[in-house]
C-alpha atoms as a PDB file:
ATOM      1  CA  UNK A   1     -27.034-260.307 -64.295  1.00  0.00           C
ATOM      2  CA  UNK A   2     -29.945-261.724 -66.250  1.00  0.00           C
ATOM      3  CA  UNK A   3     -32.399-258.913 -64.363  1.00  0.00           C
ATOM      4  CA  UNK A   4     -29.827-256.563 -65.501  1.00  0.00           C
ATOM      5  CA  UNK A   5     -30.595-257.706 -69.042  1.00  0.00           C
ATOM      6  CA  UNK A   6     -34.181-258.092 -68.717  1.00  0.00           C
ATOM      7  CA  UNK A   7     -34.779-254.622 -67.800  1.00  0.00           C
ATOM      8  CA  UNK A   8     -32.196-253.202 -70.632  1.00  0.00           C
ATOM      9  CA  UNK A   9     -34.260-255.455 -72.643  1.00  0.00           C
ATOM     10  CA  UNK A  10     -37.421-253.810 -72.171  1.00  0.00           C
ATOM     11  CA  UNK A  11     -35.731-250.637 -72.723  1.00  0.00           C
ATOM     12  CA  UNK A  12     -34.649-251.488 -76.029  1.00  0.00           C
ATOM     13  CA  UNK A  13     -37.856-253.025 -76.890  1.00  0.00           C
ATOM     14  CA  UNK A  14     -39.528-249.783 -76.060  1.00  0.00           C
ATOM     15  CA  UNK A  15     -37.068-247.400 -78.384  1.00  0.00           C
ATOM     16  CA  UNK A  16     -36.806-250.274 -81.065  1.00  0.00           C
ATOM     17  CA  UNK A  17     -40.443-250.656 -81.834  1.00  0.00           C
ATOM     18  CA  UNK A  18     -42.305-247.545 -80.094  1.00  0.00           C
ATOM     19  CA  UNK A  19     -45.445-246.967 -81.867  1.00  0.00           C
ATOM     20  CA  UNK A  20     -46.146-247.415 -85.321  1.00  0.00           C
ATOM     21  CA  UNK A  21     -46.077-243.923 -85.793  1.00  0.00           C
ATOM     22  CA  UNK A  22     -42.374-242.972 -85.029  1.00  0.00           C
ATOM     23  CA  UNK A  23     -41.399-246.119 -86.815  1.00  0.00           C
ATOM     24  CA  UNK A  24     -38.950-245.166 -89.329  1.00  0.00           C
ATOM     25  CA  UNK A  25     -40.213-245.328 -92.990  1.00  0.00           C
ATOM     26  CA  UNK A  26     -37.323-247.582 -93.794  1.00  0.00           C
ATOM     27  CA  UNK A  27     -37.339-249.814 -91.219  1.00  0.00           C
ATOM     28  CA  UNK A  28     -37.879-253.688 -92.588  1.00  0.00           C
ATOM     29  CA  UNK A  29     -39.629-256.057 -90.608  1.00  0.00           C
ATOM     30  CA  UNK A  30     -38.455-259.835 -90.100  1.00  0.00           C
ATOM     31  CA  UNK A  31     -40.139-262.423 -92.305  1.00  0.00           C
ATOM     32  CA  UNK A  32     -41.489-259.853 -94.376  1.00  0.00           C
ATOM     33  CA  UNK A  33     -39.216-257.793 -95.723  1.00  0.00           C
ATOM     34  CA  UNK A  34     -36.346-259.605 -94.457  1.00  0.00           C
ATOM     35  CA  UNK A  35     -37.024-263.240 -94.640  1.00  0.00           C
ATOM     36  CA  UNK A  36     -35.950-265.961 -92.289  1.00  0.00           C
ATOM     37  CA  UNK A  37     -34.311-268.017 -95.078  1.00  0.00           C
ATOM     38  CA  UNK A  38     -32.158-265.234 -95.614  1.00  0.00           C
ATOM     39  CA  UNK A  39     -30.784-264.567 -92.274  1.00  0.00           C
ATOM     40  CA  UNK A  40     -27.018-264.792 -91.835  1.00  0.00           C
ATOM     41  CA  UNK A  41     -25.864-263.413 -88.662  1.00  0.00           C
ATOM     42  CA  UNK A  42     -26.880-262.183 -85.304  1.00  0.00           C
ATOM     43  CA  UNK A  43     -25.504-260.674 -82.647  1.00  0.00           C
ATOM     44  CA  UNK A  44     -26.490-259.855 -79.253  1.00  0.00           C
ATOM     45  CA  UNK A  45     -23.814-258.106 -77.164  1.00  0.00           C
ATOM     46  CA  UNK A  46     -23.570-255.948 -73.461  1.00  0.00           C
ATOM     47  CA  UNK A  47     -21.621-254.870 -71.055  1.00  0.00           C
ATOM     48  CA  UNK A  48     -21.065-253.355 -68.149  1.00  0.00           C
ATOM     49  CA  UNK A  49     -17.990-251.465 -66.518  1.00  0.00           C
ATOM     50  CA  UNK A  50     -19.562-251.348 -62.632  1.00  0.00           C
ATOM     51  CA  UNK A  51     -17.187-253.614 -60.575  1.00  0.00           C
ATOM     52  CA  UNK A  52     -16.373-256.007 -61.338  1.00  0.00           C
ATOM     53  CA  UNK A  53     -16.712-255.537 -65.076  1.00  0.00           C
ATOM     54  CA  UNK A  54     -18.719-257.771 -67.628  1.00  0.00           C
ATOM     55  CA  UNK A  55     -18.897-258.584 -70.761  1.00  0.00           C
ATOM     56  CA  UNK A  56     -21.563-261.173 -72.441  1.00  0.00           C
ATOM     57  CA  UNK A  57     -22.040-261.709 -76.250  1.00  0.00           C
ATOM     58  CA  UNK A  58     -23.881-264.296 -78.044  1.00  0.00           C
ATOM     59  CA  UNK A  59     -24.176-265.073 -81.766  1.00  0.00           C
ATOM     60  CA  UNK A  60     -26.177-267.084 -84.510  1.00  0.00           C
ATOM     61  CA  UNK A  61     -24.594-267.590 -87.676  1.00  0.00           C
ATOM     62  CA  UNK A  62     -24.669-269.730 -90.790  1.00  0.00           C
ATOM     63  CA  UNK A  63     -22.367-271.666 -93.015  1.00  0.00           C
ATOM     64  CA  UNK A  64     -23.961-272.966 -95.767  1.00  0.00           C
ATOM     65  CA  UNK A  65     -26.763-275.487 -94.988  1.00  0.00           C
ATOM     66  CA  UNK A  66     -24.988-275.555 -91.421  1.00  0.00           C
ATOM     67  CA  UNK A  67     -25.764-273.543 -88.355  1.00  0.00           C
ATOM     68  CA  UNK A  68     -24.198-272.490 -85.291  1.00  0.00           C
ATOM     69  CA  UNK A  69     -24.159-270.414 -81.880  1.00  0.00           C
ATOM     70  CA  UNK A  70     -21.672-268.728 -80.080  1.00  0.00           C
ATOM     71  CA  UNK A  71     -21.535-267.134 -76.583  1.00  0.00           C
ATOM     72  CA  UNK A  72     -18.231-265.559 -74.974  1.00  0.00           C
ATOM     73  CA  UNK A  73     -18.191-264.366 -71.274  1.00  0.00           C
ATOM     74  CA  UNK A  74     -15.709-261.782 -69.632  1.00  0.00           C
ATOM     75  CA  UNK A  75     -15.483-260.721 -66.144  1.00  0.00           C
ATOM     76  CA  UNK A  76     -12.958-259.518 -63.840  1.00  0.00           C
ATOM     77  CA  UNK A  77     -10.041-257.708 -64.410  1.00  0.00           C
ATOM     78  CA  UNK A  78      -9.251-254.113 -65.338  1.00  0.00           C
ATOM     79  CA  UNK A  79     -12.467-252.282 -68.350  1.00  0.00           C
ATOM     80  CA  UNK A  80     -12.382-252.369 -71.037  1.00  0.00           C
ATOM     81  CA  UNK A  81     -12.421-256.050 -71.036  1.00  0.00           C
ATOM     82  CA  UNK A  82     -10.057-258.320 -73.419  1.00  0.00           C
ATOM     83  CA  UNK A  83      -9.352-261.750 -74.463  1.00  0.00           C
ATOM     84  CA  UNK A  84      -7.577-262.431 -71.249  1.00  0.00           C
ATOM     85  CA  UNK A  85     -10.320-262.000 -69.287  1.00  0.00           C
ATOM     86  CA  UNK A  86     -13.040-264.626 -70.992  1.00  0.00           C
ATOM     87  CA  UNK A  87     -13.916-267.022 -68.216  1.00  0.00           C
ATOM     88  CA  UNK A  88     -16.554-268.712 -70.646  1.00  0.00           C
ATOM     89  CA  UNK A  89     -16.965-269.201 -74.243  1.00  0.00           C
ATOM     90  CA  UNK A  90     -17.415-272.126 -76.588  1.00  0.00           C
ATOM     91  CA  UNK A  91     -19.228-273.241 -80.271  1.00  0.00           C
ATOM     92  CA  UNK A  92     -22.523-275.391 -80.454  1.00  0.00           C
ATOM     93  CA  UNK A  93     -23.204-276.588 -84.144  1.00  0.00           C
ATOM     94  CA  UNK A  94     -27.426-276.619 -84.120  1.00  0.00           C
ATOM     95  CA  UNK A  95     -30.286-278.721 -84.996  1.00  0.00           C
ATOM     96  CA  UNK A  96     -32.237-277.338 -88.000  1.00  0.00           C
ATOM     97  CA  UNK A  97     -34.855-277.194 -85.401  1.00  0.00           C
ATOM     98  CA  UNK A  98     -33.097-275.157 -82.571  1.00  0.00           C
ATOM     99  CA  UNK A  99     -32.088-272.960 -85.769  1.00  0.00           C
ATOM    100  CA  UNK A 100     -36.115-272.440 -86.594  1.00  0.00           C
ATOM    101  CA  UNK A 101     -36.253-271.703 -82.856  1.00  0.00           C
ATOM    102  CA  UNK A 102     -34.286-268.887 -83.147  1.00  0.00           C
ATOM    103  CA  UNK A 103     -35.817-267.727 -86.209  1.00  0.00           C
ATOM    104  CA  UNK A 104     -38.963-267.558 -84.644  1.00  0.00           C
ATOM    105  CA  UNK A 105     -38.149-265.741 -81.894  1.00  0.00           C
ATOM    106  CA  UNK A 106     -36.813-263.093 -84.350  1.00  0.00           C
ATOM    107  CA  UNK A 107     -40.030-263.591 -86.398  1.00  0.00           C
ATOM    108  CA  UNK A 108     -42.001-259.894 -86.832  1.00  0.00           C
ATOM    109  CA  UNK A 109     -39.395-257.733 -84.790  1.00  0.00           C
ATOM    110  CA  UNK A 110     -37.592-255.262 -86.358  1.00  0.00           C
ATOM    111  CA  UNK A 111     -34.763-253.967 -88.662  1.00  0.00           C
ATOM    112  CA  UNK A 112     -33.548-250.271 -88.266  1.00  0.00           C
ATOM    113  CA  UNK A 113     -30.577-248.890 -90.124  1.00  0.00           C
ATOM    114  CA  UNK A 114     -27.622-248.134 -87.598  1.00  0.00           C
ATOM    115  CA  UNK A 115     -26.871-244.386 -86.760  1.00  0.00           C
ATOM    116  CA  UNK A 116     -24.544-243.058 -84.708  1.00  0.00           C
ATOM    117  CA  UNK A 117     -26.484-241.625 -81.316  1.00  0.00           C
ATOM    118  CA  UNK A 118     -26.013-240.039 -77.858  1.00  0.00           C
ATOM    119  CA  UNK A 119     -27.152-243.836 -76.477  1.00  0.00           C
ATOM    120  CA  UNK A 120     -23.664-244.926 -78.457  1.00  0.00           C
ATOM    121  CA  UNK A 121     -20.994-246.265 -75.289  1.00  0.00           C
ATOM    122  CA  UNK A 122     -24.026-247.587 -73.147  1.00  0.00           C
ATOM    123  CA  UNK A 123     -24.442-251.094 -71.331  1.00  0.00           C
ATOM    124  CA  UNK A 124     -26.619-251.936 -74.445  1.00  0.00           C
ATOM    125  CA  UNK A 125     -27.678-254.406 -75.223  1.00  0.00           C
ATOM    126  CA  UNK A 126     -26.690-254.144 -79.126  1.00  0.00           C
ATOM    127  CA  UNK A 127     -28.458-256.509 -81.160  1.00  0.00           C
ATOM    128  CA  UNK A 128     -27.399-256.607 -85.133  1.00  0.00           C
ATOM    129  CA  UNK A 129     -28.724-258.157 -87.955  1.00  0.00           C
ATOM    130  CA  UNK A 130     -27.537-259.593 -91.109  1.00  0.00           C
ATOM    131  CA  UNK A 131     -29.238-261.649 -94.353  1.00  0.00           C
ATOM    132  CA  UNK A 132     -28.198-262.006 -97.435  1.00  0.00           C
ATOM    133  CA  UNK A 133     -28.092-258.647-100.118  1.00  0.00           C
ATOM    134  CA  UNK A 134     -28.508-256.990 -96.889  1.00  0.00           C
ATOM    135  CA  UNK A 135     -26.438-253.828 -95.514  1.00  0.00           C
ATOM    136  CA  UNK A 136     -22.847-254.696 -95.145  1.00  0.00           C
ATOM    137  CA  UNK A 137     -22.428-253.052 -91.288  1.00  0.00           C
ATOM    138  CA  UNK A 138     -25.985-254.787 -90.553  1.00  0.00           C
ATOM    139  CA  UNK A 139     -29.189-253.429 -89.257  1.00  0.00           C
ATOM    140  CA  UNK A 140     -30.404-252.688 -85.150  1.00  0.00           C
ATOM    141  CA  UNK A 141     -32.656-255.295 -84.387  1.00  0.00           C
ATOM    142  CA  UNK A 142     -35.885-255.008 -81.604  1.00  0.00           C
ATOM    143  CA  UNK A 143     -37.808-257.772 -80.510  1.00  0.00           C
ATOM    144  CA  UNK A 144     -41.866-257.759 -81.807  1.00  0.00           C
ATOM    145  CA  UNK A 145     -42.397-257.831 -78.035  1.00  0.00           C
ATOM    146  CA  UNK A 146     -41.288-258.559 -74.523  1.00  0.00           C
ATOM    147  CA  UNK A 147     -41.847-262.090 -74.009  1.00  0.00           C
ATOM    148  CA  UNK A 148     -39.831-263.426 -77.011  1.00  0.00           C
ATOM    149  CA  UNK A 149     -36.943-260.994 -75.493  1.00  0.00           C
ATOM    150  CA  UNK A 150     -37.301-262.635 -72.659  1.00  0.00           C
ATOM    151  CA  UNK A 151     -37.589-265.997 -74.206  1.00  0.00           C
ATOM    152  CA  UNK A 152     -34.665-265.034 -76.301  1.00  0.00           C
ATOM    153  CA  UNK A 153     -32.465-264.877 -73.551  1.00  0.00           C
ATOM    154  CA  UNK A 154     -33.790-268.370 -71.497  1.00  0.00           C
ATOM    155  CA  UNK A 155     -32.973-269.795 -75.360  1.00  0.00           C
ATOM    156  CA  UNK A 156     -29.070-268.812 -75.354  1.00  0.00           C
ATOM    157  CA  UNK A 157     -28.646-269.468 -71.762  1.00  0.00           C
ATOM    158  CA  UNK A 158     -29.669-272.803 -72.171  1.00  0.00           C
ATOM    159  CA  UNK A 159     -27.442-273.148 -75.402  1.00  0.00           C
ATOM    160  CA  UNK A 160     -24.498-271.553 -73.905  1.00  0.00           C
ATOM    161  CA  UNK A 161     -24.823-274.316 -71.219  1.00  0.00           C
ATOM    162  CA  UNK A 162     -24.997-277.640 -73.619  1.00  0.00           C
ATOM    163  CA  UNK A 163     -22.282-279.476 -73.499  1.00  0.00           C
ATOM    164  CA  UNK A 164     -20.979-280.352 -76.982  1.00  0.00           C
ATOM    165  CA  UNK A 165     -19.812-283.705 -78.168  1.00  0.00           C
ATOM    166  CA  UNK A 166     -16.311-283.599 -78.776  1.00  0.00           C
ATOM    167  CA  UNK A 167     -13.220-286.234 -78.593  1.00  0.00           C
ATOM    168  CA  UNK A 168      -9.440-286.172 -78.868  1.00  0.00           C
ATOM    169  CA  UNK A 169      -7.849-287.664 -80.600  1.00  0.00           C
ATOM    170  CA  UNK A 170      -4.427-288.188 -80.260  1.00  0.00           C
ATOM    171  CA  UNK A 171      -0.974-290.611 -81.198  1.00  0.00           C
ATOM    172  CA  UNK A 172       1.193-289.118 -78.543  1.00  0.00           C
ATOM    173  CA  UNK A 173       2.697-286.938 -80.357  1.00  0.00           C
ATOM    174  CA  UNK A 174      -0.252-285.042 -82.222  1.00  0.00           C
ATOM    175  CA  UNK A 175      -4.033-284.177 -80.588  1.00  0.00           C
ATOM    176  CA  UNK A 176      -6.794-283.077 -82.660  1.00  0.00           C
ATOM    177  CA  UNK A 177      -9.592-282.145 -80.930  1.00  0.00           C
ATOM    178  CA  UNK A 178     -13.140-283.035 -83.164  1.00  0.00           C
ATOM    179  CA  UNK A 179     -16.981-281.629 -82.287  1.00  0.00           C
ATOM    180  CA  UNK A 180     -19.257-284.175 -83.564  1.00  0.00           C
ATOM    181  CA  UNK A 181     -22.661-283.090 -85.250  1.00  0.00           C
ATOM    182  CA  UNK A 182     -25.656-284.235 -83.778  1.00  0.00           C
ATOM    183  CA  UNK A 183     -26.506-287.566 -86.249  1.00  0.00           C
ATOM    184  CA  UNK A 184     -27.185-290.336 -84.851  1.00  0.00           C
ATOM    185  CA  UNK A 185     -23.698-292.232 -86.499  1.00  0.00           C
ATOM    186  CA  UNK A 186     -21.838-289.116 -84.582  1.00  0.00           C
ATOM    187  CA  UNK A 187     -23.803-290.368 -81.087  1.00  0.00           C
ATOM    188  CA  UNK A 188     -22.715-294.130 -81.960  1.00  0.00           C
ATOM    189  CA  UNK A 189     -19.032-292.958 -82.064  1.00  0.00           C
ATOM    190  CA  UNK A 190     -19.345-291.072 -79.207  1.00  0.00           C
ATOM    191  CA  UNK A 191     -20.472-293.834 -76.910  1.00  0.00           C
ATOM    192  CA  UNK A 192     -18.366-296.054 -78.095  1.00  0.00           C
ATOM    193  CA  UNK A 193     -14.893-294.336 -76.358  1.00  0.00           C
ATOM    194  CA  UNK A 194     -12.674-294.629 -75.441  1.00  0.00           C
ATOM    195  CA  UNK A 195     -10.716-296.600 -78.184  1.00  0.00           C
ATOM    196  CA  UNK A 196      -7.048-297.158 -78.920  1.00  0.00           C
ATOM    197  CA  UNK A 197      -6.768-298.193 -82.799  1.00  0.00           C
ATOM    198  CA  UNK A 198      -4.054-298.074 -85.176  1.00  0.00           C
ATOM    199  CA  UNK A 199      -3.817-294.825 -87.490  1.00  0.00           C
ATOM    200  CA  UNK A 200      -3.480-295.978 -91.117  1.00  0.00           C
ATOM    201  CA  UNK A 201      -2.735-293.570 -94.564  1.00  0.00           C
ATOM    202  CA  UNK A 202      -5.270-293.911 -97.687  1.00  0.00           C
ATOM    203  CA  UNK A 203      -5.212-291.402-100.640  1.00  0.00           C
ATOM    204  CA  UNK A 204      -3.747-288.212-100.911  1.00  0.00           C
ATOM    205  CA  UNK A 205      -5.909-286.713 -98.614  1.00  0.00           C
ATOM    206  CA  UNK A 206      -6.874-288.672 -95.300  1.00  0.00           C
ATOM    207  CA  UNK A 207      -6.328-290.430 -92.208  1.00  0.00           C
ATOM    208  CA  UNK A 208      -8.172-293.660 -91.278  1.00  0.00           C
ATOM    209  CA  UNK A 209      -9.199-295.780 -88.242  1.00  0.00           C
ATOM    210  CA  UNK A 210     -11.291-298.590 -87.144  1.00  0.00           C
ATOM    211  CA  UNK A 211     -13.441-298.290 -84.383  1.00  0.00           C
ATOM    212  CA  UNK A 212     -14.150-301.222 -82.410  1.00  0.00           C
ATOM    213  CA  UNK A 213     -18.028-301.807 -83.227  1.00  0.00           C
ATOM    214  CA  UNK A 214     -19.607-301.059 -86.633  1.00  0.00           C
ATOM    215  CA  UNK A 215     -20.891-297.444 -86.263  1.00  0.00           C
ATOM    216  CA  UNK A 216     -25.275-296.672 -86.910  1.00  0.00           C
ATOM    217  CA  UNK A 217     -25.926-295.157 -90.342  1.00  0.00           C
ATOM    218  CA  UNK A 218     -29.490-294.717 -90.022  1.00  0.00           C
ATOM    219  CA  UNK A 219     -30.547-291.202 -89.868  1.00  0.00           C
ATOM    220  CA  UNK A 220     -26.442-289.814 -91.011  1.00  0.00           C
ATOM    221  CA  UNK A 221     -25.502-286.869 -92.971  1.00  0.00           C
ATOM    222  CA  UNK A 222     -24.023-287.380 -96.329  1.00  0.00           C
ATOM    223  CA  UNK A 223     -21.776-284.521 -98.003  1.00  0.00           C
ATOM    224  CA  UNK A 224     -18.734-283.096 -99.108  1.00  0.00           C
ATOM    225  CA  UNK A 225     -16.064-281.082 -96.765  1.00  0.00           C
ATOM    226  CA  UNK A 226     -12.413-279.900 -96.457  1.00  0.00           C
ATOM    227  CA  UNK A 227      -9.602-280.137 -93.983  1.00  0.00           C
ATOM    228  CA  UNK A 228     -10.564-280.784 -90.777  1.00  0.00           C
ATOM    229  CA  UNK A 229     -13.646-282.959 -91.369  1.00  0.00           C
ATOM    230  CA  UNK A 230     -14.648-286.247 -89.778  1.00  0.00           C
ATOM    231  CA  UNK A 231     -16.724-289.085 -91.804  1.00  0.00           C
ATOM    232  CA  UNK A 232     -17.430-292.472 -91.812  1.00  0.00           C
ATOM    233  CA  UNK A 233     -16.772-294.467 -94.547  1.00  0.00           C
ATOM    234  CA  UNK A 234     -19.676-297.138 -94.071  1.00  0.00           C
ATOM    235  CA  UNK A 235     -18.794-299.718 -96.984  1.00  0.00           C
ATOM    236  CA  UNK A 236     -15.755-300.552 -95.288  1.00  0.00           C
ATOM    237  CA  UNK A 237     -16.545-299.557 -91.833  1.00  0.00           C
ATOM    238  CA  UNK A 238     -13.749-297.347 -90.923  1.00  0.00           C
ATOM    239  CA  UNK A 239     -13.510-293.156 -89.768  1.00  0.00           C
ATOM    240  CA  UNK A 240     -12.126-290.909 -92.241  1.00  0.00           C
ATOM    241  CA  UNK A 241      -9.892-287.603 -90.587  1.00  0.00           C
ATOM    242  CA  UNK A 242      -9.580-285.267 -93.707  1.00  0.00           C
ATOM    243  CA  UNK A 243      -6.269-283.217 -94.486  1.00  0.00           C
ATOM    244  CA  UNK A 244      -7.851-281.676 -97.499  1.00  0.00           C
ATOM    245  CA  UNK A 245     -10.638-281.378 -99.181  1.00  0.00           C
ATOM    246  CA  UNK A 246     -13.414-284.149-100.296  1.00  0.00           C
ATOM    247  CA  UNK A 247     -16.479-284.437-102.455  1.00  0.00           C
ATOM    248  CA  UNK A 248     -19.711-286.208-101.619  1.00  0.00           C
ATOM    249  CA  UNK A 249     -19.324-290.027-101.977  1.00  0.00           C
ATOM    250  CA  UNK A 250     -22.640-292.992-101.675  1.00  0.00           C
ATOM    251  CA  UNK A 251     -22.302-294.260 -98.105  1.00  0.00           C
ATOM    252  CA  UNK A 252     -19.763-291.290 -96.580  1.00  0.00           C
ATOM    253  CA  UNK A 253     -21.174-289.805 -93.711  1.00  0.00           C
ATOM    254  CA  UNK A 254     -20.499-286.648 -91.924  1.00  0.00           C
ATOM    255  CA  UNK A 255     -19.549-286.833 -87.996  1.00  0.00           C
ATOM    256  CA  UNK A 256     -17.567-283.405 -87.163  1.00  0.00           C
ATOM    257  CA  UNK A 257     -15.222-281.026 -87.458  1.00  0.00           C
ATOM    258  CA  UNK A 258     -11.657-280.141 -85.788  1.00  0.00           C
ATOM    259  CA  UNK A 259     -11.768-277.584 -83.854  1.00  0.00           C
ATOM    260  CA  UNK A 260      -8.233-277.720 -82.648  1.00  0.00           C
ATOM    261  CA  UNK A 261      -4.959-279.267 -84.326  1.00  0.00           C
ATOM    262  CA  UNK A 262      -6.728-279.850 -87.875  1.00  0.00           C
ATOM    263  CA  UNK A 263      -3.448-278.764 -89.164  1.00  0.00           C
ATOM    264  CA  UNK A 264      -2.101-282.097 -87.729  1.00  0.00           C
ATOM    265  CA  UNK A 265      -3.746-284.499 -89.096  1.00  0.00           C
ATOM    266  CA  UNK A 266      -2.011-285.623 -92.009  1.00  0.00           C
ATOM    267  CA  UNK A 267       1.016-286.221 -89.330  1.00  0.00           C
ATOM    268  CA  UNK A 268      -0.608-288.977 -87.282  1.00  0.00           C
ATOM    269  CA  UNK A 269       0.905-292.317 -86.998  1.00  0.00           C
ATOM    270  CA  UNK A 270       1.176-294.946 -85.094  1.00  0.00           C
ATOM    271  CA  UNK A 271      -1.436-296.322 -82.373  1.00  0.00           C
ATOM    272  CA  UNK A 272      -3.947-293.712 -81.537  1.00  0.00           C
ATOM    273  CA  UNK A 273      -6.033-293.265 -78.535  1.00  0.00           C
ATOM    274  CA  UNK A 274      -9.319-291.741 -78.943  1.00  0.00           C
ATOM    275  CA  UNK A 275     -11.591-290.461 -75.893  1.00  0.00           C
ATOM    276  CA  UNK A 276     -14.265-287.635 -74.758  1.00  0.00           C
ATOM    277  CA  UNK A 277     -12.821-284.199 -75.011  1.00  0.00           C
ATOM    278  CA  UNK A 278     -13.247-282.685 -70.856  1.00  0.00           C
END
């Protein structure tokens, strides 16, 4: 599949860029015109209906100061392709370095409003840009050249086969399931499971636990959040599960987010048994 996509790669490359003079007038060129800071979403999507049928998309996004990639694969089944048939798919919060990866790959291609053409309905690939007080439907995106195509694709392969850190947690009743960020106090936690602690109630607005071992701070990410979030409360030592939402505080850290059950939180009690998500 990945020659597939390296040869509808070059193709793209070749109508996307051409030569300078059948650019389009209004075509805006990454880091120039479009700048990296300003880059909000990306997709890159194909498919195929030969047998049996596949589907592969793959997406860079932004939430704030945080940053993220997405990949779903389909296969099988009857075309067009549906939910039922994903056989791969999964989140990876990134580094503020793989981020700059990414936007340097993208670094000098460029950004062509999207038209309706007789190439709509291929295999694609369809690659889509969006950045901030840009076009609401987003812009067609080509590569400045073949090799960061290519290296575009090695990039979210690898990504789309990292395995991220994430742990259940769980009172027999209730299971949340939490991705930890990459800090360094989210890697202490992690290698410290599994644990079985007692679930406790403090405020209006959070669940606590103490871990067994005082987690690192050095290096952790301060901040506010909502629902969902994990921190560390390092005065006192103990793991903070957030029902609603929380503003910065000296010494909270950040470790995750749910990513399942975040609604069930605030109804954990009891002993609770913490462990790597499979």
């Amino acid at each position: 599949m990945k020659r597939f996509l390296s040869f509808v790669l070059v193709l793209l490359l070749i109508m996307g860029t051409g030569c300078a003079e059948g650019k389009l007038r209004d075509d805006k060129t990454i880091g120039s015109e479009i700048s990296l800071e300003a880059i909000t979403d990306f997709y890159f999507t194909y498919s195929t209906s030969t047998y049996p049928p596949f589907y592969q998309r793959y997406r860079f996004y932004s939430e704030g100061e945080n940053y993220f990639f997405y990949h779903e694969t389909r296969e099988g089944g009857g075309w067009p392709q549906t939910e039922e048939d994903i056989t791969a798919s999964g989140t990876v919060e990134l580094t503020k370095e793989q981020w700059e990866v990414f936007c340097d790959l993208l670094l000098n291609g460029s950004a062509k409003k999207r038209e309706e053409s007789l190439l709509d309905g291929d295999a694609g690939p369809w690659l889509f840009i969006y950045w901030t007080g840009g076009e609401k439907e987003g812009r067609e995106y080509a590569f400045e050249s073949w090799e960061k195509a290519s290296a575009f694709e090695d990039f979210c392969i690898s990504l789309a086969e990292m395995k991220p850190m994430q742990i259940n947690v769980s009172d027999g009743t209730h299971t949340i399931i939490f991705q930890l960020n990459d800090s360094p106090s989210a890697k202490s936690l992690y290698k410290m499971l599994p644990i079985d602690t007692e679930v406790k109630n403090y405020g209006s607005n959070e669940k606590i636990f103490y871990p067994d071992e005082k987690i690192d701070t050095a290096g952790g990410i301060e901040g506010s959040g909502g629902a969902g979030d994990l921190a560390l409360f390092s005065p006192w030592g103990n793991v903070v599960m957030y029902y609603d939402s929380f503003s910065s505080y000296p010494g909270l850290y950040l470790l995750g987010t749910a990513i399942e059950g975040a609604d069930q939180i605030r109804d954990l009690s009891g002993m609770l048994h913490i462990e790597i998500s499979n």
